[in-house]
N, C-alpha and C. Protein backbone atom coordinates (compact mmCIF):
# COMPACT_ATOMS: atom_id res chain seq x y z
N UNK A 1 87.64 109.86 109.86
CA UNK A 1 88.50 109.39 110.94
C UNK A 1 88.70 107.88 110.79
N UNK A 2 89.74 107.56 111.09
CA UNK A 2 90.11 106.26 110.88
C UNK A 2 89.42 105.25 111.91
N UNK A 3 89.21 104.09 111.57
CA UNK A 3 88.50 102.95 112.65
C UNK A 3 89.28 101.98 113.10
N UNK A 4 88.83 101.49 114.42
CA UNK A 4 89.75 100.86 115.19
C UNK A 4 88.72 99.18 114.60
N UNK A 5 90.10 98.48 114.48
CA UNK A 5 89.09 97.38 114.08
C UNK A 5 88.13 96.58 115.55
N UNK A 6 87.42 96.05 115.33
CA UNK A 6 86.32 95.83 116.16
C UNK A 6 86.92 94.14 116.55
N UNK A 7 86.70 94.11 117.62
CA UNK A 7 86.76 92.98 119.10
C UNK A 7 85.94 92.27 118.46
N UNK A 8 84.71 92.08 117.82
CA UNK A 8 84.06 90.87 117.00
C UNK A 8 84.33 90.42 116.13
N UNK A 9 85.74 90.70 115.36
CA UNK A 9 86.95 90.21 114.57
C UNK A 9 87.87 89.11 114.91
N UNK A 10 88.14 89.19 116.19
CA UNK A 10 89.15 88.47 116.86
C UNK A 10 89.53 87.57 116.39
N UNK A 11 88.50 86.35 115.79
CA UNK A 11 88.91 85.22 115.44
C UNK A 11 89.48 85.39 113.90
N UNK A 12 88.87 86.06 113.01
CA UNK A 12 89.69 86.38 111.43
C UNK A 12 91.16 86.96 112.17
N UNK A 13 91.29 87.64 113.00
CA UNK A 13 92.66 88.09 113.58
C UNK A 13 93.33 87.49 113.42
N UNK A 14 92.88 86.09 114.80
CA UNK A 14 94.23 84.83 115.04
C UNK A 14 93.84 84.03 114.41
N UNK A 15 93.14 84.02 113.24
CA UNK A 15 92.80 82.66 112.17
C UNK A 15 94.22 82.22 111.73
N UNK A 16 95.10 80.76 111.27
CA UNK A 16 95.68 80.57 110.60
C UNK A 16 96.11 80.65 109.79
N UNK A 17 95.30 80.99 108.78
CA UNK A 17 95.20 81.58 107.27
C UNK A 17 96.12 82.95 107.40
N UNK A 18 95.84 83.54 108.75
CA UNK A 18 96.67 84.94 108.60
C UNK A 18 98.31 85.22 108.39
N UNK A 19 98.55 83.81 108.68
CA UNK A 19 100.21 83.66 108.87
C UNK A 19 100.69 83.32 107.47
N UNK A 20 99.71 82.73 106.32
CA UNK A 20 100.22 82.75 105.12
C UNK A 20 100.61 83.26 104.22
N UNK A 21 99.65 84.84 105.14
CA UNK A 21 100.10 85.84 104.20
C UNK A 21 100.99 86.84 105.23
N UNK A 22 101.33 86.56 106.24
CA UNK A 22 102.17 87.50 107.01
C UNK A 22 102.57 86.55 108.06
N UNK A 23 103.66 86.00 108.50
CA UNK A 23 104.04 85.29 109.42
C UNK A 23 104.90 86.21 110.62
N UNK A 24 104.41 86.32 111.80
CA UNK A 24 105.57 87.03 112.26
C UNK A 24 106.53 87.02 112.32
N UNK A 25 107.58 85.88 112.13
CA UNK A 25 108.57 85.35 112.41
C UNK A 25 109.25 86.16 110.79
N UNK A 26 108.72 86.51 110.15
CA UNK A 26 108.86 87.44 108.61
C UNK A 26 109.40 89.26 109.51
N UNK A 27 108.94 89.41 110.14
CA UNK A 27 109.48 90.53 110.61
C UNK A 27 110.13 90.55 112.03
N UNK A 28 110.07 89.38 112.96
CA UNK A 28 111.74 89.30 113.93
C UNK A 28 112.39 89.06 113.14
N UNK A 29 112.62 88.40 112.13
CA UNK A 29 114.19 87.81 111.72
C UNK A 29 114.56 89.48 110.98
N UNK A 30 114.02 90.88 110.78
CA UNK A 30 114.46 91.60 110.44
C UNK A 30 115.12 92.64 111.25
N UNK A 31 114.13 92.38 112.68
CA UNK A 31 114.65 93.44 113.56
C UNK A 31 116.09 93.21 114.69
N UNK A 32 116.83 94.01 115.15
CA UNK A 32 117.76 93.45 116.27
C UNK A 32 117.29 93.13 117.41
N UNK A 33 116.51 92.04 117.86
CA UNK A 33 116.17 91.86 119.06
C UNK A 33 116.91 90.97 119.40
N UNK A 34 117.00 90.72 121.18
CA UNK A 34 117.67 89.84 121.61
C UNK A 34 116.56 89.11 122.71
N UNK A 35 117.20 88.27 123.08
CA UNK A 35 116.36 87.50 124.18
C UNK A 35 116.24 88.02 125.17
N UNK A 36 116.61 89.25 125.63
CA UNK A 36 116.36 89.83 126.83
C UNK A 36 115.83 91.05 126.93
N UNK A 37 115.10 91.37 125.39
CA UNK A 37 114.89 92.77 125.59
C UNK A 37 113.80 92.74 125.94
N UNK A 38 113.13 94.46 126.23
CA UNK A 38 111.97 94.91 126.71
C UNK A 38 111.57 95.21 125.33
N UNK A 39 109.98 94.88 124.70
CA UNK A 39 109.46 95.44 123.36
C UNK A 39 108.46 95.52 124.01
N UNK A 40 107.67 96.14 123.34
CA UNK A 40 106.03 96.74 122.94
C UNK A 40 105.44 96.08 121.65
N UNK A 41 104.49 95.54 121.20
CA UNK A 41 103.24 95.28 120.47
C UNK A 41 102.65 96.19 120.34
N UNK A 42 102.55 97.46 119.57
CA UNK A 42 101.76 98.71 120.16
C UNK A 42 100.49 98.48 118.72
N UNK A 43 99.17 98.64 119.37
CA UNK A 43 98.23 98.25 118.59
C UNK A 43 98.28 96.84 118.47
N UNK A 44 98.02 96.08 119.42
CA UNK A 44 98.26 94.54 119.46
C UNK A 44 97.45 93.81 119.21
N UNK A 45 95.70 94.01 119.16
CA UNK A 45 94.42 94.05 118.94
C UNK A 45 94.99 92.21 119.97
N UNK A 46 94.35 90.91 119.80
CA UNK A 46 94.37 89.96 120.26
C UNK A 46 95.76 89.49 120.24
N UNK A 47 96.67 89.88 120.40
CA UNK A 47 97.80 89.48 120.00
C UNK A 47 99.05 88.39 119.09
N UNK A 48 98.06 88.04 118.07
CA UNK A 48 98.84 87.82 117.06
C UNK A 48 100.38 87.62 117.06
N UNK A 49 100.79 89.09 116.60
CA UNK A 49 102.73 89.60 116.72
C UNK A 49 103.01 89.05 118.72
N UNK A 50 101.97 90.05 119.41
CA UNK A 50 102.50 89.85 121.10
C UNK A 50 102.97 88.35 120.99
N UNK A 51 102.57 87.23 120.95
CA UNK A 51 102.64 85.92 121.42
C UNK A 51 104.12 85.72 121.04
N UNK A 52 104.41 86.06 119.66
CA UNK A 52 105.68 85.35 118.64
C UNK A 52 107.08 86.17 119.54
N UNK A 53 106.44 87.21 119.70
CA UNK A 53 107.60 88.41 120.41
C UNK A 53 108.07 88.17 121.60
N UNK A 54 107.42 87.45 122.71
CA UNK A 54 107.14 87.10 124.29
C UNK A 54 107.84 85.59 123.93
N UNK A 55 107.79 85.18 123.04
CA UNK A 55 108.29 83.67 123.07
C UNK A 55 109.79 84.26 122.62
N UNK A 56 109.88 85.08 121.89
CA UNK A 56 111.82 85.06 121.81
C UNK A 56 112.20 85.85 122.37
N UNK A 57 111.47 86.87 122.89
CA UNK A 57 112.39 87.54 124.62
C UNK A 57 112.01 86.89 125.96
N UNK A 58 112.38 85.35 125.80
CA UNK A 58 111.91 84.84 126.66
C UNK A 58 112.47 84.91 127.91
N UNK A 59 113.74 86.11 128.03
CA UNK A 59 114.22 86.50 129.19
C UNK A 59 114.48 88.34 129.41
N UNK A 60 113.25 88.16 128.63
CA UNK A 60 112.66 89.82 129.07
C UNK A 60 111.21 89.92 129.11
N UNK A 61 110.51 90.68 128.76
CA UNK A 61 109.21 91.47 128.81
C UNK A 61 108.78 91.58 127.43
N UNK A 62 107.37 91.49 127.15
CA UNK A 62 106.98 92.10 125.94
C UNK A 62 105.32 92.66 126.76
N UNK A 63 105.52 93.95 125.84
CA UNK A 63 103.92 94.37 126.41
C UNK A 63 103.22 94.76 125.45
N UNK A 64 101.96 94.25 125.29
CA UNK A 64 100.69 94.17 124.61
C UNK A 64 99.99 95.08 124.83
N UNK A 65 100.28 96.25 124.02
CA UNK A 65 99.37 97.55 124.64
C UNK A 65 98.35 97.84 123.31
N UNK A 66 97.05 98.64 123.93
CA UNK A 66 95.88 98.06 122.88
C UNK A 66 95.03 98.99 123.66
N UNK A 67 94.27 100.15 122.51
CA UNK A 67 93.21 100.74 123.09
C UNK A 67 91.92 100.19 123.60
N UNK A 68 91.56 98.69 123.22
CA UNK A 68 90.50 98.18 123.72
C UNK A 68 90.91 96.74 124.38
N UNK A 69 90.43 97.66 125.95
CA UNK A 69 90.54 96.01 126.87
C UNK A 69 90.15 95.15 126.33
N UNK A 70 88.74 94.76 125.61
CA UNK A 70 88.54 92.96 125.24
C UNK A 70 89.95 92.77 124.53
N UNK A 71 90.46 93.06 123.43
CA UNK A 71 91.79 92.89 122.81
C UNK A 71 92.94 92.02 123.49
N UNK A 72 92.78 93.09 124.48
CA UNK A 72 93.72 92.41 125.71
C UNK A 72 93.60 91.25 126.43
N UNK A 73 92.55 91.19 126.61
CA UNK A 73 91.92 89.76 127.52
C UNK A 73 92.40 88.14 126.45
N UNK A 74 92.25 88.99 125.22
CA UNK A 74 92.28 87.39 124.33
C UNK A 74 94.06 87.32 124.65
N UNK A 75 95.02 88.64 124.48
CA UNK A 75 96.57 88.69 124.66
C UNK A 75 96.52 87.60 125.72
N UNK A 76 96.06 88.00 126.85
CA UNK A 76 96.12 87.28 128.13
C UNK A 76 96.12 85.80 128.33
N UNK A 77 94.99 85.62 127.68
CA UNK A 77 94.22 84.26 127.85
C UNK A 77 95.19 83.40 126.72
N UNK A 78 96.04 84.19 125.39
CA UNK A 78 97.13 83.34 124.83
C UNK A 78 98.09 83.32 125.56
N UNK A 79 98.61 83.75 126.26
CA UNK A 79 99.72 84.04 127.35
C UNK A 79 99.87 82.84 127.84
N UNK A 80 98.48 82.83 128.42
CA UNK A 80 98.27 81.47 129.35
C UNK A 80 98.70 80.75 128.88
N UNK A 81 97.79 80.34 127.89
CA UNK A 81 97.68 78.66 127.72
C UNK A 81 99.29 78.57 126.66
N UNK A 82 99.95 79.77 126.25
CA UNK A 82 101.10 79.68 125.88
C UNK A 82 102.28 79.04 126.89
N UNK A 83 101.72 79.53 128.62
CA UNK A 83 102.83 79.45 129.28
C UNK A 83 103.67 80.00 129.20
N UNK A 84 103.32 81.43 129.04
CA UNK A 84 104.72 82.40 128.95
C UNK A 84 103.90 83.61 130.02
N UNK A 85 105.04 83.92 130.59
CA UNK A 85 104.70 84.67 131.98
C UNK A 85 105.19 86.39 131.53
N UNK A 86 106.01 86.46 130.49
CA UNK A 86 106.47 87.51 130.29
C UNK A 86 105.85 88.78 129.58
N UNK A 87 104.48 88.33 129.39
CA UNK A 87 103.69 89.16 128.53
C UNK A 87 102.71 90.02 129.53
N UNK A 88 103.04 91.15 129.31
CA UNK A 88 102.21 92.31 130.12
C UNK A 88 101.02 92.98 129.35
N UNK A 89 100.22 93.39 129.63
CA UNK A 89 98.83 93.75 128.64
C UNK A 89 99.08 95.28 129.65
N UNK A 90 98.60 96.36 128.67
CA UNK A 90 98.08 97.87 128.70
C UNK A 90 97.25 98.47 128.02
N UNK A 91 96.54 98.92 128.15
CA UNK A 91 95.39 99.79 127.87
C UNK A 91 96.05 101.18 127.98
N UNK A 92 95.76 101.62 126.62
CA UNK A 92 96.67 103.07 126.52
C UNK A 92 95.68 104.05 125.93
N UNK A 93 95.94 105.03 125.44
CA UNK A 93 94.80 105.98 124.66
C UNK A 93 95.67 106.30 123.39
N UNK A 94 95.05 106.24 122.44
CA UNK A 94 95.61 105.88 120.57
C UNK A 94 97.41 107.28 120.78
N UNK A 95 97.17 108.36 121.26
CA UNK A 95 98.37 108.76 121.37
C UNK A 95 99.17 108.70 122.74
N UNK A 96 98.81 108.33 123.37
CA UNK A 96 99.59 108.13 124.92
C UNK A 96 99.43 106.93 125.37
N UNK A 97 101.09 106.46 125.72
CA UNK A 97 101.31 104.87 126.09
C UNK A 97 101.81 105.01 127.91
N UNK A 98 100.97 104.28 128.81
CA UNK A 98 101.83 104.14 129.98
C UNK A 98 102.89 103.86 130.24
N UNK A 99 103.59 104.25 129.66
CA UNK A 99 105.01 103.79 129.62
C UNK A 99 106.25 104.61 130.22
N UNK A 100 107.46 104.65 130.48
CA UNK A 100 108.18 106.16 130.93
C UNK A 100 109.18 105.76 129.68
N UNK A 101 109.87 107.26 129.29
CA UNK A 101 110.35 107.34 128.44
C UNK A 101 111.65 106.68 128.23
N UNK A 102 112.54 106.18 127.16
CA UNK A 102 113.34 105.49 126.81
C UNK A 102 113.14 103.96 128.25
N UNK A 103 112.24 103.30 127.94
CA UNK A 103 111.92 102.07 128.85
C UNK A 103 112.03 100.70 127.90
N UNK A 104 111.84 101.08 127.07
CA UNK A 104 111.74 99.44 125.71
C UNK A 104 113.46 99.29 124.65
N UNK A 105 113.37 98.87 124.36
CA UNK A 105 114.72 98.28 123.55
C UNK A 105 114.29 98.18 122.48
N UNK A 106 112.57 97.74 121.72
CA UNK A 106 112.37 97.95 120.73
C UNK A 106 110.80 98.05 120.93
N UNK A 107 109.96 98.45 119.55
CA UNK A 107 108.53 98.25 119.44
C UNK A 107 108.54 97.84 118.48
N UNK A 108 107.23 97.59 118.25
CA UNK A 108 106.48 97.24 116.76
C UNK A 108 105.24 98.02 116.32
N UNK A 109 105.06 98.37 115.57
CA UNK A 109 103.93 99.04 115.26
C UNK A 109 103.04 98.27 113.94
N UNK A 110 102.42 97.22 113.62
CA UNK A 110 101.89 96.19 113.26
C UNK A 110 100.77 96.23 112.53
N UNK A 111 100.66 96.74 111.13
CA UNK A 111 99.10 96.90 110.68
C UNK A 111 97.72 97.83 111.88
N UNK A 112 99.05 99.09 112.44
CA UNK A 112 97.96 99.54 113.40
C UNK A 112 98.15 100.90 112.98
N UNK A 113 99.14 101.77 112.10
CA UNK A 113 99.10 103.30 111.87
C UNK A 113 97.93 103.54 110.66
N UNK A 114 97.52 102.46 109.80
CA UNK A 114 96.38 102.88 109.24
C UNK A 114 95.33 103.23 109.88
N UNK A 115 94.98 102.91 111.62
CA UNK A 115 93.91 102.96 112.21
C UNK A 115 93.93 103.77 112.97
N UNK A 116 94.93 104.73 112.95
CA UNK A 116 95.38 105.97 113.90
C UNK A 116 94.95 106.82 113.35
N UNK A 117 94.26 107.90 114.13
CA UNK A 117 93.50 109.71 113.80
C UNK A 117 94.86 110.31 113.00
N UNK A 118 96.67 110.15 113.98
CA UNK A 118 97.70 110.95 113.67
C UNK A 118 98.26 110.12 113.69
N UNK A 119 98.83 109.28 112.82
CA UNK A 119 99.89 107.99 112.89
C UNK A 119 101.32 108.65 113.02
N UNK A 120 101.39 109.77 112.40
CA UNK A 120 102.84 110.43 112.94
C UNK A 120 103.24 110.29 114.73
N UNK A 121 101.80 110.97 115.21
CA UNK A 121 102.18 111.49 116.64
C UNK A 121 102.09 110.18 117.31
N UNK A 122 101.89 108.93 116.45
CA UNK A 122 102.01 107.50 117.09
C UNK A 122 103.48 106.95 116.95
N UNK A 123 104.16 107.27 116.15
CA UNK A 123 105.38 106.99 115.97
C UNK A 123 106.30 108.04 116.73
N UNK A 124 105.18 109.08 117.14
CA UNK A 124 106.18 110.28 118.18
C UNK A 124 106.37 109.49 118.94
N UNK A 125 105.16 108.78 119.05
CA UNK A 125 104.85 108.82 120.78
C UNK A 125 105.62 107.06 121.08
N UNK A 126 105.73 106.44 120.21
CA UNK A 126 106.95 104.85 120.29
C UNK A 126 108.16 105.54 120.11
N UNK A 127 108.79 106.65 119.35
CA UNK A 127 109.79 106.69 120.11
C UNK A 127 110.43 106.94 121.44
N UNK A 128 109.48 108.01 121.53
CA UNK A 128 109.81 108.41 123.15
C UNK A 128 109.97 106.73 123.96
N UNK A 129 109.44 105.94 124.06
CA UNK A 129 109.35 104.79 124.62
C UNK A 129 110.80 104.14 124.49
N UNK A 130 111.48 104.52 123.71
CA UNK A 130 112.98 103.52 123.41
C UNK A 130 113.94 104.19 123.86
N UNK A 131 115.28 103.15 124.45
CA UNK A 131 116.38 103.98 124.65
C UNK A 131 117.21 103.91 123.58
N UNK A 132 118.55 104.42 124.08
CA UNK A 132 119.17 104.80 122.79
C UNK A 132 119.76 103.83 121.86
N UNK A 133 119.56 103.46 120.81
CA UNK A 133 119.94 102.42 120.09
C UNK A 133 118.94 101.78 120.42
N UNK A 134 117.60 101.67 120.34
CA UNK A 134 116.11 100.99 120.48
C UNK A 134 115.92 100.69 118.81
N UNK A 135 114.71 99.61 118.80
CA UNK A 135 114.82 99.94 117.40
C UNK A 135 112.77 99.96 117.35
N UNK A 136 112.86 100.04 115.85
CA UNK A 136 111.43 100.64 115.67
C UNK A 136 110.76 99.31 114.55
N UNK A 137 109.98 98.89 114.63
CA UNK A 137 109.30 97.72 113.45
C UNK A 137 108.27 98.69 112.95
N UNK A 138 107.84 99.18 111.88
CA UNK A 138 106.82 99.36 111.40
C UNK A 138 106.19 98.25 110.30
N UNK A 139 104.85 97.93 110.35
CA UNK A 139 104.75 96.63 109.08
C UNK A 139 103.25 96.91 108.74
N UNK A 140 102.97 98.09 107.60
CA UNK A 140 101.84 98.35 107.01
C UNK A 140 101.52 97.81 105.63
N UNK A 141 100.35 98.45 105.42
CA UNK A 141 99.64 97.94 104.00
C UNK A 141 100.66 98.38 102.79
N UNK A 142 101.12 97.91 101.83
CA UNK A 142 100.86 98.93 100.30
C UNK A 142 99.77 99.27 99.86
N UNK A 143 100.12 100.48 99.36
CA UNK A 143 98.97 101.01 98.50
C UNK A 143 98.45 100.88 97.62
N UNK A 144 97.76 100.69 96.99
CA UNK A 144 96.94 99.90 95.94
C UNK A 144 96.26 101.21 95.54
N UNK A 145 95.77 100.90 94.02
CA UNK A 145 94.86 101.84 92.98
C UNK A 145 93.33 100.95 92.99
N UNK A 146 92.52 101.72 93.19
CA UNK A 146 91.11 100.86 93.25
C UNK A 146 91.06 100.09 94.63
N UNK A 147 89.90 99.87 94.52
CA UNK A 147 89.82 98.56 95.38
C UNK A 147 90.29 97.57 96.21
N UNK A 148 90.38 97.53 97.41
CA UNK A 148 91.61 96.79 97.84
C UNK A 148 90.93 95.16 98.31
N UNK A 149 91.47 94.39 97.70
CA UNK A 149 91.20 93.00 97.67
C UNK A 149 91.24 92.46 98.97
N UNK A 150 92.59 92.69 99.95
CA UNK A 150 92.55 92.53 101.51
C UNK A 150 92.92 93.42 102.39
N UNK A 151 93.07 93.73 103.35
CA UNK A 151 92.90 94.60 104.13
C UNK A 151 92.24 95.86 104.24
N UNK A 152 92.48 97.11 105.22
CA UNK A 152 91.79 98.27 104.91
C UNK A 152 91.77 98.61 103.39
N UNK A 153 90.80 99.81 103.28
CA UNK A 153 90.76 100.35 102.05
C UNK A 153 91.55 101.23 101.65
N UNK A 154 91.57 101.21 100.33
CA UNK A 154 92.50 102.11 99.98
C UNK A 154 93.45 103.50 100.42
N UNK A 155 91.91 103.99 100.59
CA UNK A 155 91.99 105.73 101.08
C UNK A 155 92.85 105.83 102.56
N UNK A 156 93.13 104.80 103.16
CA UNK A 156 93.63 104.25 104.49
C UNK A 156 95.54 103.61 104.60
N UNK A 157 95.44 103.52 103.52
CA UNK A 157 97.11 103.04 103.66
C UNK A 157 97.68 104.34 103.41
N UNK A 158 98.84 103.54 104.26
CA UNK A 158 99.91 104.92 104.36
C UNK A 158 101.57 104.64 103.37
N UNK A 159 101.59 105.63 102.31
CA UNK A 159 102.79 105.55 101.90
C UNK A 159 104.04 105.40 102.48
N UNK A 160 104.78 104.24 102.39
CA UNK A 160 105.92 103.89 102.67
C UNK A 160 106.91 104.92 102.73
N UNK A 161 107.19 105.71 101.78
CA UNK A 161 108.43 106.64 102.09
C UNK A 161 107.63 108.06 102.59
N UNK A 162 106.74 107.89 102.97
CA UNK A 162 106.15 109.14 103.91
C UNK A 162 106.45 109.00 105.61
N UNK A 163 106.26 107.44 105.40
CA UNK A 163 106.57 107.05 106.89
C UNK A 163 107.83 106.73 107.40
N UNK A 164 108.75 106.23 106.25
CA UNK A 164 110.12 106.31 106.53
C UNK A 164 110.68 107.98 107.04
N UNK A 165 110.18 108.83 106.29
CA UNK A 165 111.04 110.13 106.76
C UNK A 165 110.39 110.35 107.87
N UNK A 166 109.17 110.45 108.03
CA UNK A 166 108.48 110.84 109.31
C UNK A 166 109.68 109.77 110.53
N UNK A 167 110.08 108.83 110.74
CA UNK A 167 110.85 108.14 111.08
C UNK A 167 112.37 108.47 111.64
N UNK A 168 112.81 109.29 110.11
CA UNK A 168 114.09 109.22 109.96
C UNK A 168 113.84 111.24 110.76
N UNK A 169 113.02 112.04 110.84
CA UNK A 169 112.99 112.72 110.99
C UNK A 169 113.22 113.07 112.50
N UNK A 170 112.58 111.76 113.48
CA UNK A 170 112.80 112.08 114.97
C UNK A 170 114.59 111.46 115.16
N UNK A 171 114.93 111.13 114.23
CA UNK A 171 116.75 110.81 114.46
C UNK A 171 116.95 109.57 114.37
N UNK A 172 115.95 108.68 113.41
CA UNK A 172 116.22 107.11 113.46
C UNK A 172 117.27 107.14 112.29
N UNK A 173 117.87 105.64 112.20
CA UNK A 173 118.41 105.63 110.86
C UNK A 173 117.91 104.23 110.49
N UNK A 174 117.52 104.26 109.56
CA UNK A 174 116.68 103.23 108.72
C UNK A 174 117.52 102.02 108.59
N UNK A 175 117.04 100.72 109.00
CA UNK A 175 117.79 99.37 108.81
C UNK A 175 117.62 99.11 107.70
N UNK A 176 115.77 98.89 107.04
CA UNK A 176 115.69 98.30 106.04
C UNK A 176 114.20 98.69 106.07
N UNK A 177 113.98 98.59 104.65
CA UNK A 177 112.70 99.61 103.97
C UNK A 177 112.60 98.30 102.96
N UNK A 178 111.45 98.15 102.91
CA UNK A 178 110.79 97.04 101.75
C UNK A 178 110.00 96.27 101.72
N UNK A 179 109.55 95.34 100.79
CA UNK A 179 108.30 94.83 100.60
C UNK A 179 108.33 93.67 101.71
N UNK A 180 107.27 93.19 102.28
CA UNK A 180 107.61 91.96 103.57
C UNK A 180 106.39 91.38 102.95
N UNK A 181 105.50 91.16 101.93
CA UNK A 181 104.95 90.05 101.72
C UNK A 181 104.38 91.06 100.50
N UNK A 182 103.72 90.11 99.83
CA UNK A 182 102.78 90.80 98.73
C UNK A 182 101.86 92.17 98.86
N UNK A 183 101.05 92.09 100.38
CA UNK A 183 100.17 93.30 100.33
C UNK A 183 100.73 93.91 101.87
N UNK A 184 102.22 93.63 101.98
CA UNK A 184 102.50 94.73 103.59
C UNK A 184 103.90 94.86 103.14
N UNK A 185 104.68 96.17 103.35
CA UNK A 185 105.93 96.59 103.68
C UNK A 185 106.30 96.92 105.03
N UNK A 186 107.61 96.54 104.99
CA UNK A 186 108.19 97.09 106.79
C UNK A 186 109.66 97.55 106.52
N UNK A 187 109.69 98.77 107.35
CA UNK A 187 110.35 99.92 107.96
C UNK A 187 110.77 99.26 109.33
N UNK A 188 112.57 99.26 109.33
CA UNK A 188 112.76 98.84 110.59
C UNK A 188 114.26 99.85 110.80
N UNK A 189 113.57 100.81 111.81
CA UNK A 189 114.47 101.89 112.03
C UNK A 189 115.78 101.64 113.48
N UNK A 190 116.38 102.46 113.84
CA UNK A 190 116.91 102.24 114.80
C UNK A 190 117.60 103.74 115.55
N UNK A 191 117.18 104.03 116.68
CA UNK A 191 117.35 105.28 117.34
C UNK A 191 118.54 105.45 117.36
């Protein structure tokens, strides 16, 4: 079963170093968001992506949803001292989001389907969350042979065009499929 990364991480999370090899601002400039939409962070762990997302819908909502409250508390406590009021924190269970259906304009799903039991029924379960013409961020590992130098291990990444059709299968149509840094690709669909 897959593992949820652990709350005594936090700081390798929002370390600096992390943006060198993945900047968020590398995957808004791919998706259609606007300044007023409603998104999700889904798997947001300390919020990292939440912060960058809440600062350019700065005349909508972004919500930080995350199976483990501490996670959330650090979302929060960047919120603050960000000065951005628009960031909502949730506590959800790995396949069910408090959310009502078609409510978001877009999600993200963020280096978090490797850590899912059913990463499919996680991407069921973000679409249901979008309305029509919503769009979808996915931004996972590549797969690697042997050993994996950074991130999860091997046996744990999920093939790119497995997750595109799983995608294209609930009725998305694919924006753009491809490499987004050396060791992550992103899938950015649209309902």
């Amino acid at each position: 079963m897959p593992s949820k990364t652990s709350v005594d991480k936090v700081e390798a999370l929002l370390h600096p170093t992390l943006e060198e090899t993945y900047d968020p601002q590398s995957m808004i400039a791919l998706v259609p968001i606007h300044n007023d939409h409603k998104v999700a962070d889904i798997g947001s762990g300390p919020g990292w992506l939440s912060i960058p997302l809440a600062k350019y819908v700065y005349s909508g909502t972004c919500y930080a949803i995350d199976v483990q409250e501490e996670m959330l508390k650090h979302v929060a406590k960047q919120a603050t001292a960000a000065k951005l009021k628009n960031v909502k924190t949730l506590v959800s269970q790995e396949n069910k989001i408090p959310l009502d259906d078609e409510s978001l304009d877009g999600v993200a799903l963020s280096n978090v389907l490797n850590e899912a039991t059913k990463p499919k029924l996680l991407i069921k379960e973000a679409a249901r969350l979008l309305k029509k013409s919503g769009w979808m961020a996915i931004v996972e590992w590549l797969p690697v042979e042997g050993k994996a130098e950074v991130g999860p291990s091997s046996s744990k990444r999920l093939v790119q065009q497995e997750l595109r059709e799983a995608v294209e299968a609930l009725g998305f149509t694919t924006l753009t499929s491809r490499q987004l840094t050396p060791h992550r690709y992103i899938i950015v669909a649209r309902k």
